[in-house]
Protein backbone atom coordinates (compact mmCIF):
# COMPACT_ATOMS: atom_id res chain seq x y z
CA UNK A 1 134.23 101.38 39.76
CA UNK A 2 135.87 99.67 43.25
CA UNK A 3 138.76 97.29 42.41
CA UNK A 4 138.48 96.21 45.82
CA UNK A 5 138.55 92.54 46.22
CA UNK A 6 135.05 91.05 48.86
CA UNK A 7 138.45 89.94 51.44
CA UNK A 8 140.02 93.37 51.62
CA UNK A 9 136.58 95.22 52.02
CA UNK A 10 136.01 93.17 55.08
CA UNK A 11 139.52 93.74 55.95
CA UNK A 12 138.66 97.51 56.12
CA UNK A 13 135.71 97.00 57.40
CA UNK A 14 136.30 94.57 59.90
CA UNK A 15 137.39 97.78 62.62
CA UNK A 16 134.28 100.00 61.62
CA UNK A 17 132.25 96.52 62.84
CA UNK A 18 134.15 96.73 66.08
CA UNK A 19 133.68 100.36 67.01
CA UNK A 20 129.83 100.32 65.95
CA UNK A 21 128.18 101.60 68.74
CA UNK A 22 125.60 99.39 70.59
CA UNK A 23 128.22 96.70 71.99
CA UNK A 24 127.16 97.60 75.82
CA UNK A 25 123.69 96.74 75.00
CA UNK A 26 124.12 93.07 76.25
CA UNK A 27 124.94 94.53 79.98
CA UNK A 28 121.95 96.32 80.34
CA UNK A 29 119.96 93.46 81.48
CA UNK A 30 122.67 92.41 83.99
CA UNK A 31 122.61 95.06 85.58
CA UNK A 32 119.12 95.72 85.61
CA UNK A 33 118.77 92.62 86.71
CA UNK A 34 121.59 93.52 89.91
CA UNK A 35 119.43 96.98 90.42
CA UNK A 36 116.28 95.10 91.23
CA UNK A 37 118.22 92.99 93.22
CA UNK A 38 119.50 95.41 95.22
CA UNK A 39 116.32 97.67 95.44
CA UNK A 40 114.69 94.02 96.45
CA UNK A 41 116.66 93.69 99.37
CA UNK A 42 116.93 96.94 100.61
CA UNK A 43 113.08 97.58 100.19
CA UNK A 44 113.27 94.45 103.20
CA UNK A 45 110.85 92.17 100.54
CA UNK A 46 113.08 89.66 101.24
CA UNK A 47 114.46 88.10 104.33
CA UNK A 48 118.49 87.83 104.32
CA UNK A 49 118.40 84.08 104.78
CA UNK A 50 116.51 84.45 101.56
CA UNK A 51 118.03 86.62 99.34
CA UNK A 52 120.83 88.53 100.68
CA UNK A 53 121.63 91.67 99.01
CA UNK A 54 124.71 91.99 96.58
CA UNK A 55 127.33 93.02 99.04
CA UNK A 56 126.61 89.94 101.37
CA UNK A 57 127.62 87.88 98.15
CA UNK A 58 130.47 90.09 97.85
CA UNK A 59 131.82 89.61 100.97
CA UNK A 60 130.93 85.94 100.97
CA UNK A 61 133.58 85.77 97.82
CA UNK A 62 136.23 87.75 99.40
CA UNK A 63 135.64 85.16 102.65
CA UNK A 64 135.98 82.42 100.89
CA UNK A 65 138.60 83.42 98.71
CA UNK A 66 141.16 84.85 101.42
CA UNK A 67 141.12 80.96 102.76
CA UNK A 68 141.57 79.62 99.45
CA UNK A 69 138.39 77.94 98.98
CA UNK A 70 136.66 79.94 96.34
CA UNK A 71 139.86 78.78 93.99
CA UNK A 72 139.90 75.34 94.87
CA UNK A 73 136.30 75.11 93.97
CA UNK A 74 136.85 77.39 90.73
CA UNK A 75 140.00 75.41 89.43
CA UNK A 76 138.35 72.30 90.17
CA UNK A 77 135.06 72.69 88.78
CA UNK A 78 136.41 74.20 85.51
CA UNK A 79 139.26 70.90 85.53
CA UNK A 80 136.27 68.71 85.44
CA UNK A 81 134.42 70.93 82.36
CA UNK A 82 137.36 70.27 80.33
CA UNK A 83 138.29 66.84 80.90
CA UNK A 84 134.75 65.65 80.75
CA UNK A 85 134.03 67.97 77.66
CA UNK A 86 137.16 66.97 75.93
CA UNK A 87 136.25 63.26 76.21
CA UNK A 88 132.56 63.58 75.48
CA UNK A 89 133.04 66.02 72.70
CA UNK A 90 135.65 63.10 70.70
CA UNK A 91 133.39 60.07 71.63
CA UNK A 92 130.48 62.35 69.92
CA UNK A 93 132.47 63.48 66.55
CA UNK A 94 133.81 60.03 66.14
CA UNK A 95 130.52 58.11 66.62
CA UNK A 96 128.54 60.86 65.23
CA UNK A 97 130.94 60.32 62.13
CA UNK A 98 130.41 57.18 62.22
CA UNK A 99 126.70 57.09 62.17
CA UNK A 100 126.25 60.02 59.78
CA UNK A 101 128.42 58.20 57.16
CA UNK A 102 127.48 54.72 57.70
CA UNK A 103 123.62 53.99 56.50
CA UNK A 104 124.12 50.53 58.37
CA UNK A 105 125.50 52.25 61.84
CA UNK A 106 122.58 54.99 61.59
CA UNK A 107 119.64 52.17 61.53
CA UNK A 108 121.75 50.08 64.27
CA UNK A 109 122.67 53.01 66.43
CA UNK A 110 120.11 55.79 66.17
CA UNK A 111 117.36 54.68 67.73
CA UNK A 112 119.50 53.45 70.84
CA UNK A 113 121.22 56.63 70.96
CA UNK A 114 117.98 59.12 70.61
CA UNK A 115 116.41 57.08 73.42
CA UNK A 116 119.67 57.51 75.93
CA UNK A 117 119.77 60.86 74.75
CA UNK A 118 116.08 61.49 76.59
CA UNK A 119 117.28 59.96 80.19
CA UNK A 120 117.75 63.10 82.70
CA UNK A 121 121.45 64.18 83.71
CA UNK A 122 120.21 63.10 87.73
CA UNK A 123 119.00 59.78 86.39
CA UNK A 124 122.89 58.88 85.50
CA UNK A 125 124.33 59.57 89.42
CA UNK A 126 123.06 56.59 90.76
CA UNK A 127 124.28 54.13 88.16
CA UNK A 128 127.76 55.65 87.50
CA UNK A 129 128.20 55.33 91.23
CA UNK A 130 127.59 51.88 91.37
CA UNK A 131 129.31 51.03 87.93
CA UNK A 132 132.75 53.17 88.79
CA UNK A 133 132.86 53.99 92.56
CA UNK A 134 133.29 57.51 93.98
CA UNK A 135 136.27 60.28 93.36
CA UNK A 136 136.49 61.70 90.40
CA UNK A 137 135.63 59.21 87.66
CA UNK A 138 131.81 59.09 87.86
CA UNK A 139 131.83 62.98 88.10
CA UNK A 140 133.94 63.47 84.56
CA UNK A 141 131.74 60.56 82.45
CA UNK A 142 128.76 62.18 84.00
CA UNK A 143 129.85 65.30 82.06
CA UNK A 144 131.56 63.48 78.95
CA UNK A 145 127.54 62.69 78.73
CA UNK A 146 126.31 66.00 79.01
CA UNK A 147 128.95 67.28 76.06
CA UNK A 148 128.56 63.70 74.18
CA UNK A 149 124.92 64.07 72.85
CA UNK A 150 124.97 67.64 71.29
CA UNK A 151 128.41 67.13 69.68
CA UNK A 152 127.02 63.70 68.40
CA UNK A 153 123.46 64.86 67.03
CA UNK A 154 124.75 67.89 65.25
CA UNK A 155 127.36 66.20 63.46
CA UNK A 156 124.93 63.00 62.66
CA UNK A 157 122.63 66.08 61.48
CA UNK A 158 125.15 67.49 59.46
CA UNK A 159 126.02 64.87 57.26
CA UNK A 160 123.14 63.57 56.45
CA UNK A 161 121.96 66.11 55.32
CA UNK A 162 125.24 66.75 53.16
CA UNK A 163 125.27 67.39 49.62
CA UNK A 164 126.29 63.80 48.26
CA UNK A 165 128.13 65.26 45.23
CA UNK A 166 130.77 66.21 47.67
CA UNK A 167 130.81 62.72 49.06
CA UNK A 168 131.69 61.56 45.53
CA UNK A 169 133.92 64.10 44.79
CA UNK A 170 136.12 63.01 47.49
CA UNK A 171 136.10 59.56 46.72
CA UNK A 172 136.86 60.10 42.86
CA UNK A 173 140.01 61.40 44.50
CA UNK A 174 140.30 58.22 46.33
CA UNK A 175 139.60 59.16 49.95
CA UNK A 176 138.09 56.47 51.55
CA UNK A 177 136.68 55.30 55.77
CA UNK A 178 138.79 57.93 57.71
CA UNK A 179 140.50 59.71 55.02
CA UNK A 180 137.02 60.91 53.52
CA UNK A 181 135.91 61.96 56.74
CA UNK A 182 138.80 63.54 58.23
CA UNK A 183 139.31 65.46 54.75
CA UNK A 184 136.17 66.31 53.25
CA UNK A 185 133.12 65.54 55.45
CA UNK A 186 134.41 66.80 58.68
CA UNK A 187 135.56 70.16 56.97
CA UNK A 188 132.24 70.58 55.32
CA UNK A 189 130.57 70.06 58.37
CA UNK A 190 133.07 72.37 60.66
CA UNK A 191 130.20 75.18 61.20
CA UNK A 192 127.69 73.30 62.10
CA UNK A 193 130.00 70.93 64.08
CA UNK A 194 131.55 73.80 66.35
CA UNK A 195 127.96 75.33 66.93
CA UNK A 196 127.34 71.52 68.43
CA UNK A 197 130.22 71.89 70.30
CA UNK A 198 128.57 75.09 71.78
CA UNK A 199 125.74 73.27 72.99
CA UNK A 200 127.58 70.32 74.21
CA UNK A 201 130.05 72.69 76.10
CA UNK A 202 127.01 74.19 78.16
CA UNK A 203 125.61 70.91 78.94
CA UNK A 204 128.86 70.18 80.58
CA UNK A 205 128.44 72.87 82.70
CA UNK A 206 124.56 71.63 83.34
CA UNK A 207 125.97 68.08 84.43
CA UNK A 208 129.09 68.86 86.25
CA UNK A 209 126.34 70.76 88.81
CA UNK A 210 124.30 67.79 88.93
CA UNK A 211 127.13 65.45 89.79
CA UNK A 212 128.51 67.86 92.13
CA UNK A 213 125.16 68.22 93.73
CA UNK A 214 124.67 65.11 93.84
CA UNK A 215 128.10 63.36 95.21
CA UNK A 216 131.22 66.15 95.77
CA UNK A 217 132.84 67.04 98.81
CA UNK A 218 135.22 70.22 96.11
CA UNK A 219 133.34 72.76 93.52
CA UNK A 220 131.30 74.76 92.89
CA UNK A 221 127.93 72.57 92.98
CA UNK A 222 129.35 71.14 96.49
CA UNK A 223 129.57 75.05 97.64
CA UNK A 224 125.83 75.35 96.22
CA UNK A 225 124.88 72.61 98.82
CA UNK A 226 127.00 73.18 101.68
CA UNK A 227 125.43 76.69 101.76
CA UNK A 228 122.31 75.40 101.51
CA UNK A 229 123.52 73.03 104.65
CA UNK A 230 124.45 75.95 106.45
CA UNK A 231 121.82 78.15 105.91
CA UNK A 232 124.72 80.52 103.75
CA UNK A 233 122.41 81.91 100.93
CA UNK A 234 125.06 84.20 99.81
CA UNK A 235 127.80 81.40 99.72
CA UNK A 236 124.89 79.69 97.28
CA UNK A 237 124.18 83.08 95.05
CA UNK A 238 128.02 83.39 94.57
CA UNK A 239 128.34 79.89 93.17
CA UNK A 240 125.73 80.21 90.58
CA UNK A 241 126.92 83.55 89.55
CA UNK A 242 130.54 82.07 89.08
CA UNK A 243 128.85 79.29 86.94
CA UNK A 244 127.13 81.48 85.14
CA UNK A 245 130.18 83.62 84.17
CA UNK A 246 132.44 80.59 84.16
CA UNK A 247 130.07 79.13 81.39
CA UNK A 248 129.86 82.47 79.24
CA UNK A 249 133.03 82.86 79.23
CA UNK A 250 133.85 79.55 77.83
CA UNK A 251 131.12 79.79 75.07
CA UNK A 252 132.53 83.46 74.31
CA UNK A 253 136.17 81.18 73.44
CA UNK A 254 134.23 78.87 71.21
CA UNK A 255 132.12 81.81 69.30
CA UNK A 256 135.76 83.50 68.64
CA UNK A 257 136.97 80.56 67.01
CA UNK A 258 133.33 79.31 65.15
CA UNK A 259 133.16 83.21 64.07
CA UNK A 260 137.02 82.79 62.48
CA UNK A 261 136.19 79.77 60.85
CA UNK A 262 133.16 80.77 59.17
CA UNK A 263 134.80 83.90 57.91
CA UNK A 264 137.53 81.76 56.57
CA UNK A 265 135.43 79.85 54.74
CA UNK A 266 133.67 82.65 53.39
């Protein structure tokens, strides 16, 4: 019989998991995807103001990168993720907190909330324009909205549907208002709460491009619409394939750490 306690068998096994085979499976459909592209363009279905083939792209990056632009719009764009995310992500766990705790603040605030929740990232530019001016402040609340209502209705989600011996546990212990919260209920909820943060984190992405679009004259969303100002389709291709990368990448960071705290909980 195995003396081997569950943690050290997924200690051992935890490098078998790594080198399974299988792990270049998710590329295949990127580069499928940059085969047809290329066979696309080449075959001439496409005009070059349309869809310019993959080296065009290429070259538009190096371009735009030997004057500096490219990391200008790159360092700005993901500055405004952040920022916005960081903000949006706290107003949603502490109201979220609030409302999944509170019986009174879910009946007040719910309703409100779901509505605003349904009003389209675009619908926002206008009003934040008017309400804080131009520069940079309308830009980061529009995307402290985008991270604010996934953060907020996952963690609402999460504790009310929480097991309420837990709640009483806590206060037979004498954890009360913040304490319970901070101690109990927000560790209980930490799964569910960073795969909110997940979704929140790609609807930043989602609204920093619509406020870019919209009102930028720096990023990535204002490189979207200047090529599409000056006729540069590849200058447009390049910024939606940085997103793109730019916004797996930063879910990829998140997954490490929800994947760590789940198996520390197990």
């Amino acid at each position: 019989m195995s003396t081997a306690t569950p943690a050290r068998e997924r200690a051992v096994d935890a490098p078998v998991r790594r080198l399974r085979p299988g792990w270049w499976l998710g590329a295949v459909v990127p580069v499928a995807l940059v085969a047809a592209w290329w066979a696309t363009t080449a075959a001439g279905v496409f005009l070059p103001s349309q869809l310019p083939p993959p080296g065009d792209v290429l070259t538009a990056a190096q371009q735009l990168w030997g004057t500096g632009q490219l990391q200008t719009n790159i360092a700005i764009s993901v500055q405004r993720v952040l920022v916005g995310f960081a903000l949006g992500a706290a107003a949603g766990l502490a109201l979220g907190g609030l409302t999944g705790s509170s019986r009174l603040a879910y009946r007040l605030l719910s309703p409100t909330l779901g509505a605003l929740r349904a009003v389209p990232s675009l619908a926002w530019v206008p009003l934040l324009g008017l309400w804080i001016g131009l520069g940079e402040p309308p830009k980061i609340t529009l995307v402290a909205i985008g991270a604010f209502f996934p953060v907020y209705t996952t963690v609402v989600s999460s504790l009310t549907h929480l097991d309420p011996a837990l709640v009483e546990v806590g206060r037979a212990y004498g954890r009360r208002g913040i304490g319970l919260f901070t101690s109990v209920l927000l560790p209980a909820t930490a799964p569910a709460l960073l795969s909110g943060l997940r979704l929140g984190l790609a609807q930043s992405w989602l609204f920093l491009v619509a406020a870019e679009l919209i009102s930028s004259s720096i990023g990535l969303g204002y490189q979207m619409t200047n090529g599409q100002n000056t006729s540069r389709t590849d200058q447009v291709l390049l910024a939606i394939i940085l997103l793109a990368l730019l916004g797996k990448a930063s879910d990829v960071v998140l997954g490490v750490v929800e994947g760590r705290v789940k198996a520390a909980r197990d």
